[in-house]
C-alpha atoms as a PDB file:
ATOM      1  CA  UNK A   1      23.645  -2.039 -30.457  1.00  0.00           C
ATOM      2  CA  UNK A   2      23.457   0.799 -32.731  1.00  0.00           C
ATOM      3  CA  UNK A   3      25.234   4.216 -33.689  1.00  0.00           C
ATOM      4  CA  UNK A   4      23.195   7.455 -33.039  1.00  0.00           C
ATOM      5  CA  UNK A   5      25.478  10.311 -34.562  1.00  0.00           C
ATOM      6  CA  UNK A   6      25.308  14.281 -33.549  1.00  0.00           C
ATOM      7  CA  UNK A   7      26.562  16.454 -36.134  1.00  0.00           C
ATOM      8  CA  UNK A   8      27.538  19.697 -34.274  1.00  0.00           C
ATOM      9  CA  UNK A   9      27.735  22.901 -36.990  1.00  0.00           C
ATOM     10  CA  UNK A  10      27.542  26.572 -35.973  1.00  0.00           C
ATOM     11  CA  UNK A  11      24.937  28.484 -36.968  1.00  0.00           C
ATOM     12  CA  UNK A  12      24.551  30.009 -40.257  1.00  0.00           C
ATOM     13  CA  UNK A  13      25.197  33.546 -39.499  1.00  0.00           C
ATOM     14  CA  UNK A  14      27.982  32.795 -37.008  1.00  0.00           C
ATOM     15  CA  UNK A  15      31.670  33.694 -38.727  1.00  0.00           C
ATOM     16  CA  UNK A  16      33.775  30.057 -39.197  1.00  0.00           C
ATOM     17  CA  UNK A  17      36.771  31.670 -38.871  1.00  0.00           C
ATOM     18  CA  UNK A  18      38.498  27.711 -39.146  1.00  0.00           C
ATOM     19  CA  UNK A  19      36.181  27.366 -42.336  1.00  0.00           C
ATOM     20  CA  UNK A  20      37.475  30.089 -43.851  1.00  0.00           C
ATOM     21  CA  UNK A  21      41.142  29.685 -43.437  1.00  0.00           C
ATOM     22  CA  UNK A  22      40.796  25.916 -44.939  1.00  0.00           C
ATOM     23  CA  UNK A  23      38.518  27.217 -47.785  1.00  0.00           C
ATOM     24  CA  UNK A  24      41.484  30.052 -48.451  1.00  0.00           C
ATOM     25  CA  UNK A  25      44.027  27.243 -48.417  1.00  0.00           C
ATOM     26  CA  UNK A  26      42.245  25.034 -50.859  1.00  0.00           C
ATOM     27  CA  UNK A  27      43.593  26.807 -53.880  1.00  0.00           C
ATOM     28  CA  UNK A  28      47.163  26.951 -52.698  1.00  0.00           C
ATOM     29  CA  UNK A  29      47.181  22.836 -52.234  1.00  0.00           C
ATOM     30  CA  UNK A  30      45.577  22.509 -55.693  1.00  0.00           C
ATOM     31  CA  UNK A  31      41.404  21.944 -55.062  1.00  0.00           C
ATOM     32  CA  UNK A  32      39.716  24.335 -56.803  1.00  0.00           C
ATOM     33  CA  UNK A  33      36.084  25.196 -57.637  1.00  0.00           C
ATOM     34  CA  UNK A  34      35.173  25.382 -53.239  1.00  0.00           C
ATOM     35  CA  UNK A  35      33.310  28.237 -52.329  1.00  0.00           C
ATOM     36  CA  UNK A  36      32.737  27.807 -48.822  1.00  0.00           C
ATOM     37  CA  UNK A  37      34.038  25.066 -45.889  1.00  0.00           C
ATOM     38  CA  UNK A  38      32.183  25.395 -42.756  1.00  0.00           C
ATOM     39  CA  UNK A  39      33.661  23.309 -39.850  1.00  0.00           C
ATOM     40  CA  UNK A  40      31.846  21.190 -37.322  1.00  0.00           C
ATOM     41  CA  UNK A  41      32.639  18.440 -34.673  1.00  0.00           C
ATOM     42  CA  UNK A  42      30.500  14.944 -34.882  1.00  0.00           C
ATOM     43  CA  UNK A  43      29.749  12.512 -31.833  1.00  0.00           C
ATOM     44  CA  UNK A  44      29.100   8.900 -32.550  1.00  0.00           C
ATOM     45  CA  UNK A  45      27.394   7.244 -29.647  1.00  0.00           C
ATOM     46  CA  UNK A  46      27.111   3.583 -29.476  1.00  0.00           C
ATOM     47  CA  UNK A  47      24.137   2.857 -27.795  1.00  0.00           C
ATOM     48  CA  UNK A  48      22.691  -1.010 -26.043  1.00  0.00           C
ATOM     49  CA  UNK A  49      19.298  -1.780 -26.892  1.00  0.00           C
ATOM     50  CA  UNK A  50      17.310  -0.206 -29.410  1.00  0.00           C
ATOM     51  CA  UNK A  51      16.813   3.337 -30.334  1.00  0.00           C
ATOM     52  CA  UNK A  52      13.315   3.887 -29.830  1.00  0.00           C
ATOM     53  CA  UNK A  53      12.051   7.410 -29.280  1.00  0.00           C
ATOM     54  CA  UNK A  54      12.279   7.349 -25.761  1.00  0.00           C
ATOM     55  CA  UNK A  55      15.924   7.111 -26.729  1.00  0.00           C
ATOM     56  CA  UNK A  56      16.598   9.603 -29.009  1.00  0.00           C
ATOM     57  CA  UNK A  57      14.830  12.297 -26.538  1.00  0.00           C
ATOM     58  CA  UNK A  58      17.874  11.629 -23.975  1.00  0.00           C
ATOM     59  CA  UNK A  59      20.353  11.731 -27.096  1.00  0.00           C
ATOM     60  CA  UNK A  60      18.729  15.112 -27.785  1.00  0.00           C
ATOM     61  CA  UNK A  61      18.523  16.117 -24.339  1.00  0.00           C
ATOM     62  CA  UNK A  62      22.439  15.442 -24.213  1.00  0.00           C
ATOM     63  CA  UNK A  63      23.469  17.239 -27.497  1.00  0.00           C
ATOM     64  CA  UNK A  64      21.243  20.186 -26.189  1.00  0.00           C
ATOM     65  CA  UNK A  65      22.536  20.702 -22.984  1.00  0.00           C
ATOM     66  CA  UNK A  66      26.216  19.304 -23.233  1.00  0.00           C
ATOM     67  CA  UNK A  67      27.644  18.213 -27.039  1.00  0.00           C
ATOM     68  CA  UNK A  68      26.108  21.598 -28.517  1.00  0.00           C
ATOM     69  CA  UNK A  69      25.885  25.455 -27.407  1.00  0.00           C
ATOM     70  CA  UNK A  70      22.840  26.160 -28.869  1.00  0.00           C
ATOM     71  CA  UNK A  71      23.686  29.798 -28.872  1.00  0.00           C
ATOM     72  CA  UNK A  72      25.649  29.603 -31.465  1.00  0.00           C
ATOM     73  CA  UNK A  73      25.101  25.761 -33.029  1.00  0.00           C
ATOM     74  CA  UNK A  74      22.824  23.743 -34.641  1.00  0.00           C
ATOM     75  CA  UNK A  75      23.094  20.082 -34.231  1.00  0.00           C
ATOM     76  CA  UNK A  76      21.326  16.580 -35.957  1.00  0.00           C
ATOM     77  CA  UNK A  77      20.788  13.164 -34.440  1.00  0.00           C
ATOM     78  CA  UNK A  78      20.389  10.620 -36.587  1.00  0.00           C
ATOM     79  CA  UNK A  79      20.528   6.976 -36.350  1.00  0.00           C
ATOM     80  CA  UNK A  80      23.593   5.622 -38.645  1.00  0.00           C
ATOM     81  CA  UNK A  81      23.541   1.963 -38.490  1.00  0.00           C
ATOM     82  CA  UNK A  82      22.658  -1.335 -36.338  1.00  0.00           C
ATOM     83  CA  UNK A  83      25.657  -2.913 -35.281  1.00  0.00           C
ATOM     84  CA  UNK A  84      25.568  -7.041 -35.036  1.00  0.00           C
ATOM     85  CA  UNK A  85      27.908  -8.509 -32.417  1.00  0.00           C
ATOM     86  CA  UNK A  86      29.717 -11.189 -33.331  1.00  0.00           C
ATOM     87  CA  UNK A  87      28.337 -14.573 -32.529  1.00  0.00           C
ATOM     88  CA  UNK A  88      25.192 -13.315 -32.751  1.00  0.00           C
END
């Protein structure tokens, strides 16, 4: 098995509206020196067999059409880590 993440961020040029109230917070609770926070959501798919390429076309097929709206997001898929089951 192994973990293919999608990191899930709106665009550059879209207004984070969550961002911006944790980056105005910051101060207030003591964390200085942040000059930005963008917020984003992150899927981590467990996946049986291997992730060939064959493999990470459907996990980009899927973010495309149903983790991400491409609108107004960007998104990543990356490969995190092979998991081992136990015993074997």
């Amino acid at each position: 098995m192994a973990r293919v993440v999608v990191d899930v961020m709106l665009k550059p040029e879209i207004l984070d509206p969550q961002g911006q109230a944790v980056q105005r917070a910051l101060p207030r609770l003591g964390f200085e020196g942040v000059s930005d926070v963008r917020q984003g959501k992150r899927f981590e798919l467990e996946v049986d067999g291997p992730v060939d390429d064959a493999a990470l076309a459907r996990i980009h097929e899927l973010a495309e059409s149903f983790l991400a709206n491409t609108v107004i997001e960007d998104f990543t898929v990356k490969v995190e880590e092979e998991m081992v089951e136990a015993g074997k």
